[in-house]
Protein backbone atom coordinates (compact mmCIF):
# COMPACT_ATOMS: atom_id res chain seq x y z
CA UNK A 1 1.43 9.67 -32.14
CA UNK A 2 -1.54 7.36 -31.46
CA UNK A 3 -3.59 6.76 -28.04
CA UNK A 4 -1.81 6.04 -25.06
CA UNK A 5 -2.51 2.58 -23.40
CA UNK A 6 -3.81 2.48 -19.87
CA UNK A 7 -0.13 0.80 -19.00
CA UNK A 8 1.23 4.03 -20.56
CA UNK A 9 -1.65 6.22 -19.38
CA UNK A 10 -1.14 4.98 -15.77
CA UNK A 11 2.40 5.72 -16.48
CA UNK A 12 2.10 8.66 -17.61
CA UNK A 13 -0.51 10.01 -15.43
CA UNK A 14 1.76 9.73 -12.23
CA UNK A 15 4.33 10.85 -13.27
CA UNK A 16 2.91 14.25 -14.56
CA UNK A 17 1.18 14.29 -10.91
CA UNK A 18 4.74 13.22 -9.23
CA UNK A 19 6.69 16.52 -11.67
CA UNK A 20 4.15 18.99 -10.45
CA UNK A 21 4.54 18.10 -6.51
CA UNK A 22 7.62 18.60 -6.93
CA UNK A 23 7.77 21.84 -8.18
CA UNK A 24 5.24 22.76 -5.92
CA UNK A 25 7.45 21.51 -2.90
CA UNK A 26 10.61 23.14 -4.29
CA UNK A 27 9.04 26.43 -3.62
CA UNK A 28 10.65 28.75 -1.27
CA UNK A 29 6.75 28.65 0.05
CA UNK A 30 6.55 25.11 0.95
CA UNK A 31 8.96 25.13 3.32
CA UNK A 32 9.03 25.99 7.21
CA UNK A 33 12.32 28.19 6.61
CA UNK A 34 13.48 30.56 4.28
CA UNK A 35 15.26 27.80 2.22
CA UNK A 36 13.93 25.43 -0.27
CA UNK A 37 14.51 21.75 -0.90
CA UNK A 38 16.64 19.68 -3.08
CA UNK A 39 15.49 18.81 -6.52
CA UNK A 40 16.56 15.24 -5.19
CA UNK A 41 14.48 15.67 -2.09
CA UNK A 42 11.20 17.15 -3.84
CA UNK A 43 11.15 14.47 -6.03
CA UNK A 44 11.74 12.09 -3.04
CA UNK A 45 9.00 13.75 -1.38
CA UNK A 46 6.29 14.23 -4.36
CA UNK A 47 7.65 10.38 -5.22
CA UNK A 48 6.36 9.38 -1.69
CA UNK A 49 3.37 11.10 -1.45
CA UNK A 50 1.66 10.34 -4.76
CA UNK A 51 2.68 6.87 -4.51
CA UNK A 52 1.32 6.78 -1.07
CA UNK A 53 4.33 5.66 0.37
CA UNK A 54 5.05 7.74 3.61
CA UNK A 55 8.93 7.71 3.16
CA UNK A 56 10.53 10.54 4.16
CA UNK A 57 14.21 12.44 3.93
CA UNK A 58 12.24 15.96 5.58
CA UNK A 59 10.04 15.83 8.65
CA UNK A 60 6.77 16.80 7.37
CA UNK A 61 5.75 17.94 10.98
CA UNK A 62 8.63 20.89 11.09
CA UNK A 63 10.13 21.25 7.50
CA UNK A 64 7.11 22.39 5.36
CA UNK A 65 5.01 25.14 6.02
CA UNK A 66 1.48 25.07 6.17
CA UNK A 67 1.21 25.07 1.98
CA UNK A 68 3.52 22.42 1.91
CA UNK A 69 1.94 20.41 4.33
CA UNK A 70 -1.16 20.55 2.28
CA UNK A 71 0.50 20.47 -1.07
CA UNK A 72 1.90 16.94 0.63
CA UNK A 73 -1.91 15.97 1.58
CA UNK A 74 -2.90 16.87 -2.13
CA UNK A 75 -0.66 14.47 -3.55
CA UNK A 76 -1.51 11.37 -1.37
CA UNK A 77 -5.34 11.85 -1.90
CA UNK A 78 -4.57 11.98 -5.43
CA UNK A 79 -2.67 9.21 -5.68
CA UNK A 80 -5.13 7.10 -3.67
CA UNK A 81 -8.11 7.66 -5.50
CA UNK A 82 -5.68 7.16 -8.59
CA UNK A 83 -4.69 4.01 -7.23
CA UNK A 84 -8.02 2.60 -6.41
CA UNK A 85 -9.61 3.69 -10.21
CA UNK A 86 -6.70 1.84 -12.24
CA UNK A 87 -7.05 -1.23 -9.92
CA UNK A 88 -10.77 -1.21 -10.68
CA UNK A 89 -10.43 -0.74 -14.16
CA UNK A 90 -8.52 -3.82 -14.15
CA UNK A 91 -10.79 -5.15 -12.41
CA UNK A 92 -13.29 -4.37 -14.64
CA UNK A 93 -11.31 -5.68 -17.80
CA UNK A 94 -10.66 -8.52 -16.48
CA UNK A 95 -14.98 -9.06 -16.76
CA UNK A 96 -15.25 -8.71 -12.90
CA UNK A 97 -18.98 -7.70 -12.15
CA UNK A 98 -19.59 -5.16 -9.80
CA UNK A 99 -22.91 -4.67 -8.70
CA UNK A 100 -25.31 -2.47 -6.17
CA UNK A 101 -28.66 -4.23 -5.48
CA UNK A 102 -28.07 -6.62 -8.22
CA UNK A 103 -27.90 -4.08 -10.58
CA UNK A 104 -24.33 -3.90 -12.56
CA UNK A 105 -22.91 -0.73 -12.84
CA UNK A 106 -20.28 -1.86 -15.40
CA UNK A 107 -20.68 -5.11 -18.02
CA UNK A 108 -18.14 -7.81 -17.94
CA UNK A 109 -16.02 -5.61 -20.83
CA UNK A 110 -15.68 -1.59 -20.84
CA UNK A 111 -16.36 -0.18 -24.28
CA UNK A 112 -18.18 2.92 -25.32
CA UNK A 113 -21.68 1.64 -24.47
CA UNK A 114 -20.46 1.08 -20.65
CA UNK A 115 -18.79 4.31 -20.39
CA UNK A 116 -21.79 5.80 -18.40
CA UNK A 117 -21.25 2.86 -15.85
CA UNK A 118 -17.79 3.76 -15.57
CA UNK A 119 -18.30 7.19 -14.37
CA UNK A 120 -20.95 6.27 -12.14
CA UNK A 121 -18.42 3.50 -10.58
CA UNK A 122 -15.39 6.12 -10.39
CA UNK A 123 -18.30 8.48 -8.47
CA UNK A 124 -18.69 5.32 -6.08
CA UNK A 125 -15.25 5.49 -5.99
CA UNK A 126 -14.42 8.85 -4.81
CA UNK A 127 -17.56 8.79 -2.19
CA UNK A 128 -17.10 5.52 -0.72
CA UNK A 129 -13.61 7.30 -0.48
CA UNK A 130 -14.86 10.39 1.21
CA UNK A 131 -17.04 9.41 3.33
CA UNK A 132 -14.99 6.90 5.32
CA UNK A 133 -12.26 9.78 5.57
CA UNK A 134 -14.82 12.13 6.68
CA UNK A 135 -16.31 9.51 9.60
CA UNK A 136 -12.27 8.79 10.38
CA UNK A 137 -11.45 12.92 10.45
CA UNK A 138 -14.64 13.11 12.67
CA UNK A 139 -13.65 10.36 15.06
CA UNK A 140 -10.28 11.50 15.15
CA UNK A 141 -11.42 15.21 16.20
CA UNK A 142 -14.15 14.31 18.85
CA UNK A 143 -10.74 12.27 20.65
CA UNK A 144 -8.20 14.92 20.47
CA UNK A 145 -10.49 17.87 21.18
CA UNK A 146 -11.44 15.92 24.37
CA UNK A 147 -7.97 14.73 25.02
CA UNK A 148 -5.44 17.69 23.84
CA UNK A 149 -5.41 21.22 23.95
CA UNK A 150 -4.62 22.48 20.59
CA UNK A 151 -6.65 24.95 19.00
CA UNK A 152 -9.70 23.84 17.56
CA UNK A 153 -8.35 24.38 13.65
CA UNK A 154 -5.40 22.55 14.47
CA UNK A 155 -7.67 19.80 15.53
CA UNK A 156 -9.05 20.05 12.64
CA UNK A 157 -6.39 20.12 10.58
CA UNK A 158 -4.68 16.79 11.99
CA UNK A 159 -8.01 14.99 11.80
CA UNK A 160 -8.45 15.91 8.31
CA UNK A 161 -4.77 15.14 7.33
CA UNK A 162 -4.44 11.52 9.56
CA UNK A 163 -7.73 10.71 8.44
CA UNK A 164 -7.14 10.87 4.67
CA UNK A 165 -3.05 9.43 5.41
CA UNK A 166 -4.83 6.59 7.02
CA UNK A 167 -7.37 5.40 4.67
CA UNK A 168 -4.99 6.09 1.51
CA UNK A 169 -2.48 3.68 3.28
CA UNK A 170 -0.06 7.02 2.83
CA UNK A 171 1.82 7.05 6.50
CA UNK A 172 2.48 10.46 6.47
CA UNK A 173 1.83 12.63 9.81
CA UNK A 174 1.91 15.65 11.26
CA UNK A 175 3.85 14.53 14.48
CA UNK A 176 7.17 13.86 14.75
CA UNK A 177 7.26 10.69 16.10
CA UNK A 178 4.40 9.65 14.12
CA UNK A 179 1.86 8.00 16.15
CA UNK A 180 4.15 7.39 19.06
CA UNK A 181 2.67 9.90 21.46
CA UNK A 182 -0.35 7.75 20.98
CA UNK A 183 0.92 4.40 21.46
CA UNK A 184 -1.63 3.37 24.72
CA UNK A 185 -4.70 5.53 23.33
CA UNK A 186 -6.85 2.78 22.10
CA UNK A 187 -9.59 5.50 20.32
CA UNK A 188 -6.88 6.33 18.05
CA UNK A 189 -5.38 3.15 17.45
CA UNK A 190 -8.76 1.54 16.92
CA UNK A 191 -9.56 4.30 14.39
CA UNK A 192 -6.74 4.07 12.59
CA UNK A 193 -6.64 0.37 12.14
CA UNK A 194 -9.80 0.73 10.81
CA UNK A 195 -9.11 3.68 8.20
CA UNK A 196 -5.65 1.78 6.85
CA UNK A 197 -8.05 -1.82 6.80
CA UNK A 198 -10.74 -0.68 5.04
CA UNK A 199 -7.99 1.68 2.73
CA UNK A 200 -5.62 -1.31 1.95
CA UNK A 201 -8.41 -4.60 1.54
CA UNK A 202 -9.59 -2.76 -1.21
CA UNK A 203 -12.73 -1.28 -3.02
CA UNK A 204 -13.92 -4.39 -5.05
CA UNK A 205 -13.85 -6.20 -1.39
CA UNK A 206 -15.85 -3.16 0.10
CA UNK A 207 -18.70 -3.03 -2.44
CA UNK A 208 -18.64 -7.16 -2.26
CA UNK A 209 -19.31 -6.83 1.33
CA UNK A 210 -21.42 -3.81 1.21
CA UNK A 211 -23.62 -5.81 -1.52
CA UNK A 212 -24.12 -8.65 1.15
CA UNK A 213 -26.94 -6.51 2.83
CA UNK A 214 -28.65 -6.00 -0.41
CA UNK A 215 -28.50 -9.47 -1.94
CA UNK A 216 -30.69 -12.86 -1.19
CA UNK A 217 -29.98 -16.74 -1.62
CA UNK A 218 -27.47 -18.03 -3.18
CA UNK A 219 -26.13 -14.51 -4.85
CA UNK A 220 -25.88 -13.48 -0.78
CA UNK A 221 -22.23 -15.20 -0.93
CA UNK A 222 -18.35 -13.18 -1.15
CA UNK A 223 -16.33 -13.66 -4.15
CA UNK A 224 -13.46 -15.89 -4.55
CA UNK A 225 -11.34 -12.78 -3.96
CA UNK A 226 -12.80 -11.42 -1.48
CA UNK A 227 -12.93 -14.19 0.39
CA UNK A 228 -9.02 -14.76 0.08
CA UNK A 229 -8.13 -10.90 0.72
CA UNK A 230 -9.88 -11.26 3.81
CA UNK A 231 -8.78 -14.50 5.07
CA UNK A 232 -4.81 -14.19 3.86
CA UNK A 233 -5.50 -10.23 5.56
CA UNK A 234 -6.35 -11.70 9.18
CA UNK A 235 -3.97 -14.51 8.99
CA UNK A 236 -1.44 -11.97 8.83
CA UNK A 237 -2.37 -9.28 10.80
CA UNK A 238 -2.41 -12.30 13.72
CA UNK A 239 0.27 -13.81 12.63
CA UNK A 240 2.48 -10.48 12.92
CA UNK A 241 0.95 -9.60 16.29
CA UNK A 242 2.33 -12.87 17.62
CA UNK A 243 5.49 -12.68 16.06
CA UNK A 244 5.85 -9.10 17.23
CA UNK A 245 4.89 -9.83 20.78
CA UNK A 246 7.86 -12.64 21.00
CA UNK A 247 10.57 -10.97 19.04
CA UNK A 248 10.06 -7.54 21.32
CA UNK A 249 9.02 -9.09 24.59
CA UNK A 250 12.53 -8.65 25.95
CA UNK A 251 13.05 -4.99 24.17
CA UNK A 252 10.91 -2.17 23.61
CA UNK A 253 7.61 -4.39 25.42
CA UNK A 254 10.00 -5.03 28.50
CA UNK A 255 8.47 -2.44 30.19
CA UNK A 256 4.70 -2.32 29.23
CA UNK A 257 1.79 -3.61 30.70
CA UNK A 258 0.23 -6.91 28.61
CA UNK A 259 -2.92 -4.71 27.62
CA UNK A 260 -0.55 -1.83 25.88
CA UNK A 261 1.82 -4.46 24.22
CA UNK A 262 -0.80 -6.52 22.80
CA UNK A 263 -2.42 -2.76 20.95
CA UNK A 264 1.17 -1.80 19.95
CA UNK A 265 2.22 -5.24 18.55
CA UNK A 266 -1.93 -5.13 16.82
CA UNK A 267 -1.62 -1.80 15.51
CA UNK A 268 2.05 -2.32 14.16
CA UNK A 269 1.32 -5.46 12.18
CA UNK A 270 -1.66 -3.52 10.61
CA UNK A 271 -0.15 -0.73 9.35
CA UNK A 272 3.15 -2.81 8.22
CA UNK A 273 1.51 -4.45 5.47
CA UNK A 274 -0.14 -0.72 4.23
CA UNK A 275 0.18 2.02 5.64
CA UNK A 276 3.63 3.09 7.25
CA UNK A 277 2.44 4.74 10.23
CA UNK A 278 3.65 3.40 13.87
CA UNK A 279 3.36 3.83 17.34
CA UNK A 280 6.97 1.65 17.93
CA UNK A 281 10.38 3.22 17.54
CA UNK A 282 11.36 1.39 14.67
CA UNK A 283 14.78 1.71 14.18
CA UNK A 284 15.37 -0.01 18.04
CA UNK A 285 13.15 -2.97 16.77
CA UNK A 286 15.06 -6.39 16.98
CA UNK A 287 16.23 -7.87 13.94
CA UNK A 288 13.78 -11.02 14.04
CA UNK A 289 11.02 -8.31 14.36
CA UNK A 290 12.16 -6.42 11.47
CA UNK A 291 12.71 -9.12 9.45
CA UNK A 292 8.45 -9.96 10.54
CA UNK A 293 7.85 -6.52 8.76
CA UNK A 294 10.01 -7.10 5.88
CA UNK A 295 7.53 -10.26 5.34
CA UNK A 296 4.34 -8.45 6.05
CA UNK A 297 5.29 -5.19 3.93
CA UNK A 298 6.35 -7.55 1.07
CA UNK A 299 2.83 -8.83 0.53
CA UNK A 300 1.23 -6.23 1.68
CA UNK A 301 -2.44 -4.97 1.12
CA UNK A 302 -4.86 -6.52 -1.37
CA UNK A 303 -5.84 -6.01 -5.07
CA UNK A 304 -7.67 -2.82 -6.15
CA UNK A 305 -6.80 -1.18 -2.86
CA UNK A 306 -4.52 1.91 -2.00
CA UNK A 307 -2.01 -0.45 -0.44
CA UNK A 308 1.28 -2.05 -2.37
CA UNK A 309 3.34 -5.06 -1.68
CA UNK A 310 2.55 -7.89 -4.41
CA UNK A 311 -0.80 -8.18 -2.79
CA UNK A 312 -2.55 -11.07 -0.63
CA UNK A 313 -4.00 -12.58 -3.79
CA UNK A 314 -0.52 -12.98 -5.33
CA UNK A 315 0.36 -14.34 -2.00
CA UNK A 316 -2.32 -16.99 -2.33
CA UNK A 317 -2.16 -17.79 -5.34
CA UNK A 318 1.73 -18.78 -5.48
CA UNK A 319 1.39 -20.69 -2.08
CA UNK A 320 -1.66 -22.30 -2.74
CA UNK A 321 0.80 -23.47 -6.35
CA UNK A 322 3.53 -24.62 -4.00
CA UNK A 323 0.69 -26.76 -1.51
CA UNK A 324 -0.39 -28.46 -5.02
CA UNK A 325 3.16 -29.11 -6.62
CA UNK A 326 3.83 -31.03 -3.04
CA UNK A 327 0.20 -33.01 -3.29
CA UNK A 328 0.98 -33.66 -6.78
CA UNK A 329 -2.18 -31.85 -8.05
CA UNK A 330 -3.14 -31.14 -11.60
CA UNK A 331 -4.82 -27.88 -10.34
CA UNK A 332 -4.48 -25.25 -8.04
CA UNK A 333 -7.62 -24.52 -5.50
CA UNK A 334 -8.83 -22.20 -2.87
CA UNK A 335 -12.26 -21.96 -1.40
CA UNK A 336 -12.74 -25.14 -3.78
CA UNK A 337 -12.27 -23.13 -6.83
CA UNK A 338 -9.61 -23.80 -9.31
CA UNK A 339 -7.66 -21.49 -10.35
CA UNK A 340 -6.51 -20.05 -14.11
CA UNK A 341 -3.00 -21.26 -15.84
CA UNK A 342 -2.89 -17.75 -16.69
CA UNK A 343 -3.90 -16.26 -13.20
CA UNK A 344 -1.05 -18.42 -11.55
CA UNK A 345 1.86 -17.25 -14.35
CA UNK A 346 0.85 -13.72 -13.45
CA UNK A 347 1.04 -14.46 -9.98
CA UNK A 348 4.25 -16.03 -10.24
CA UNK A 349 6.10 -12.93 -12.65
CA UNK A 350 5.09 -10.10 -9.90
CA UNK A 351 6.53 -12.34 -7.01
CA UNK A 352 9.78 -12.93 -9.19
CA UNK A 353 10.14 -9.87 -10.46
CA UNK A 354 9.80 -8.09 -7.08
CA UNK A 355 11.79 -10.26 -5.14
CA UNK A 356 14.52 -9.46 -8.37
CA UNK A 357 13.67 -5.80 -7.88
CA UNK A 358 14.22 -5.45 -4.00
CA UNK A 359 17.57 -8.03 -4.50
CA UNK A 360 19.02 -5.63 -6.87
CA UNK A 361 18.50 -2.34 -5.11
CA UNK A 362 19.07 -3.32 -1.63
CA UNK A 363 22.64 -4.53 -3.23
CA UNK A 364 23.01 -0.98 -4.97
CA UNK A 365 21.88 1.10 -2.04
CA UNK A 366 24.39 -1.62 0.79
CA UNK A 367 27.43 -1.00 -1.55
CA UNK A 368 26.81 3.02 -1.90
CA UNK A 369 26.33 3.62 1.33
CA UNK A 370 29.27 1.40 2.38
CA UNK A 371 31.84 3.69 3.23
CA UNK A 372 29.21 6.08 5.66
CA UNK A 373 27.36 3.87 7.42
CA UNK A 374 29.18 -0.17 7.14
CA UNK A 375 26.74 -0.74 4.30
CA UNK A 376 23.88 -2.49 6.96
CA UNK A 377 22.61 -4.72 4.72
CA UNK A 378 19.29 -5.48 6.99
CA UNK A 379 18.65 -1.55 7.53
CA UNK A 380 18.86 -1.13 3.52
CA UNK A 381 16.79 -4.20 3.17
CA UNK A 382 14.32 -2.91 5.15
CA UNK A 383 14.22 0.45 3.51
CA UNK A 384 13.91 -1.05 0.01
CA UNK A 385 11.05 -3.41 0.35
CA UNK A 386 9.31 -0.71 2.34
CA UNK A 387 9.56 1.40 -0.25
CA UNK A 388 8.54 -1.16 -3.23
CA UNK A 389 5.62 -2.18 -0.58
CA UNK A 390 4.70 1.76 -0.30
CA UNK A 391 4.66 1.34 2.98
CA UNK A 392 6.54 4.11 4.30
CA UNK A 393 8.13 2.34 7.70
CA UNK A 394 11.99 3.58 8.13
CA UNK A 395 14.62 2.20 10.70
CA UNK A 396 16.01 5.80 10.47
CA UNK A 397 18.36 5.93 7.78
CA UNK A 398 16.07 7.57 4.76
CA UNK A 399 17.34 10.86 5.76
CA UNK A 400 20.86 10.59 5.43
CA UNK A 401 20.70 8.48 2.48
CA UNK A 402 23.55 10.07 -0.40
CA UNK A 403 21.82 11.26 -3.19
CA UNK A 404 21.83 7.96 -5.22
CA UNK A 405 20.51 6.22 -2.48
CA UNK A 406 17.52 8.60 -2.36
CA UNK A 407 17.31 8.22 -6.15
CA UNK A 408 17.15 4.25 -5.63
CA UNK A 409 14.16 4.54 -3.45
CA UNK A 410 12.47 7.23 -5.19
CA UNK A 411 12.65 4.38 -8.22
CA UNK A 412 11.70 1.79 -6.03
CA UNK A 413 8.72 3.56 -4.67
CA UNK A 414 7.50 3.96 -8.43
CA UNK A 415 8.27 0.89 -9.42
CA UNK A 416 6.76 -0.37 -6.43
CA UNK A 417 2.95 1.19 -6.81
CA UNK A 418 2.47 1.04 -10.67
CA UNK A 419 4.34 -1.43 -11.95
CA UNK A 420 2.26 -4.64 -10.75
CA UNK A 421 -0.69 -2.57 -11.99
CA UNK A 422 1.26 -1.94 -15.54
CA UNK A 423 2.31 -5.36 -15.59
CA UNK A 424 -1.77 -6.52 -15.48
CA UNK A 425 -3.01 -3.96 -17.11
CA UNK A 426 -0.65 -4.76 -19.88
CA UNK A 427 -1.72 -7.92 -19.74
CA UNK A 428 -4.84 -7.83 -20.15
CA UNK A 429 -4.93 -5.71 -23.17
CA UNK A 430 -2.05 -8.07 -24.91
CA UNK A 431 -2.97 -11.45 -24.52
CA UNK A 432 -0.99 -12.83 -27.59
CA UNK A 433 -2.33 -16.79 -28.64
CA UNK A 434 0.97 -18.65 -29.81
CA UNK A 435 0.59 -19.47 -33.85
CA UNK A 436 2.44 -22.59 -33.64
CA UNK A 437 3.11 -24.90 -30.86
CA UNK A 438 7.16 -26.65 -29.99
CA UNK A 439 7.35 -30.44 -29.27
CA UNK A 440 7.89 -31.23 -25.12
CA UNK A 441 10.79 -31.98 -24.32
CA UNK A 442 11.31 -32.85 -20.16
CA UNK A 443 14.34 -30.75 -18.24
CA UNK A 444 15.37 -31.36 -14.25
CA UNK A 445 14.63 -28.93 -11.69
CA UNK A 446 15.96 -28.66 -8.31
């Protein structure tokens, strides 16, 4: 048997990660009673966690005990940092430069000589990581110790765990309702939009605007892709706050005061396209508003981030394709930059295949479910590209999903976090040049 790939390494690597969660929560110990769960439902749950999806068929405030709880928290740190090192790594292949003070840590290929600069950059990593989970978890005490009256290691606790769930985009709580109780305290919605932000526009973006302090001239400029992450990241964010504020004014914002529906609407359209938390009853959401998540979960966070969806990039690239095909360009541009053949053919096979992934499931979860529930299309929908976007949202109906159902998102939520990253990693390694070339022959489209 020879080396493992990274595609098959990243593979691989999960799912060993994903088996031993769920062991670990199948144990009598891990949960709040003297039962234990499901193989179906530890899988689910170690699925969710690792993949830093949030989804959930057990409430994590009341059905694990304290060891599960924190077997649960295990898992999602893991799988963040996990997350961001294979998107960096790909970064890195690809012969992105990252640099501190204009020093690179890693050359423009990683081979044995650069192996040095690859450690040092997975130490950046893990205490760029840290540290904003540590300044979140701090932030996050000094509010509820002021505002609540829980002990002070359960304010601990909560900080620690939110803190960590927000930044690894991971939507899993420790409350019930999940951030509901919070919905008009603008400390902790501030704080958390902050944590999921900085977790889902990811790490190459950080360092790129962390090196803007250190650099001069004309090397004191963002990259192409961080300058898209960012701009396709506030569009959106805006754009779902609007959308949100119109679709709900006559429902769940009926009743609020402008200042409290403008946070909610902010802090939902945030944490839509990442993270999974939310401070709105989802399943009483109109459909026009669900259908605005569905959008924002489907793109999702950026490259290189702990986020999923297809990413903002992809985003850009294949409607920045589109604008060109109806200007009749040769070349597709952003930030007045072309972009690669190759870069836009990527681009294209995640969007495709994801928008074939979600299509498929959503039909095999609608027709199993069809004799329970109607088969609610728009509810399954909704479940399945949260899941693919690790996102974690839920109108409700995870739960009491049958147990194929629950095996369909469990998939999806694999599929969902590594295989984009498979798919480019794989890539990049196989780049095949064709030996022989066909003649052109024209075909109609559309």
């Amino acid at each position: 048997m020879g080396r493992l790939t990274p595609p098959q390494l990243l593979i691989f690597s999960f799912l060993c990660v994903i088996v031993i969660g769920a062991i670990l929560l199948a144990l009598p110990a891990a949960t709040a009673d003297t039962g234990r769960l499901s193989l179906v439902d530890s899988l689910f749950t170690a699925t969710s966690a690792v993949c830093v999806t949030g989804l959930t068929v057990q409430d994590t405030a009341t059905s694990f005990s304290r060891f599960g709880r924190w077997v649960i928290f295990a898992l999602f740190q893991a799988g963040g940092l996990g997350i961001m090192t294979f998107s960096t790594l790909f970064a890195v292949m690809l012969g992105k430069k990252i640099s501190f003070h204009s020093t690179d840590i890693i050359k423009s290929t990683l081979d044995k000589k650069n192996i040095l600069g690859f450690k040092k950059l997975i130490a950046y990593i893990i205490g760029i990581t840290l540290t904003a989970e540590a300044i979140g978890a701090l932030f996050l005490f000094l509010r509820w110790k002021h505002t609540t009256g829980w002990s002070v290691f359960e304010t601990i606790e909560r900080s620690i765990f939110h803190a960590v769930s927000g930044f690894c985009n991971a939507g899993f709580s420790l409350f019930s309702d999940s951030l509901v109780q919070f919905q008009a305290d603008p400390f902790i919605n501030i704080t958390m939009i902050l944590l999921i932000f900085f977790g889902g526009i990811g790490f190459i973006v950080i360092m790129d605007i962390g090196g803007l302090f250190f650099r001069t001239g004309s090397a004191r400029r963002l990259s192409l892709q961080s300058k898209i992450a960012l701009t396709v990241s506030v569009i959106l964010i805006v754009l779902g706050t609007i959308l949100l504020l119109v679709f709900e004014r006559e429902n769940l914002f009926k009743l609020m005061a402008w200042p409290e529906r403008v946070l909610s609407a902010f802090f939902q359209s945030v944490t839509s396209r990442t993270a999974g938390f939310n401070t709105m009853a989802t399943g009483k959401m109109t459909v026009p508003s669900l259908m605005t998540l569905i959008f924002l979960m489907f793109i999702g966070a950026s490259p290189g981030s702990t986020g999923g969806g297809i990413k903002t990039c992809t985003f850009a690239v294949v409607a920045a394709s589109i604008y060109a095909m109806f200007k009749n360009k040769r070349r597709t541009m952003l930030f007045s930059r072309s972009i690669p053949r190759r870069i836009i053919r990527e681009a294209l096979v995640i969007f495709f295949l994801a928008l074939s992934w979600i299509f498929v499931f959503t039909i095999l979860i609608t027709f199993s479910e069809m004799g329970r529930r109607g088969g609610d299309f728009v509810k399954a929908f909704f479940e399945v590209v949260s899941a693919f976007g690790t996102v974690g949202l839920s109108t409700g109906i995870t739960a009491g999903l049958n147990e194929f159902s629950k095996f369909c998102i469990t998939a999806t939520m694999f599929a969902g976090r590594v295989g984009p990253l498979t798919l480019a990693l794989a890539v990049a390694f196989k780049e095949r040049k064709d030996n022989y070339i066909y003649p052109e022959e024209e075909v109609m489209v559309g």
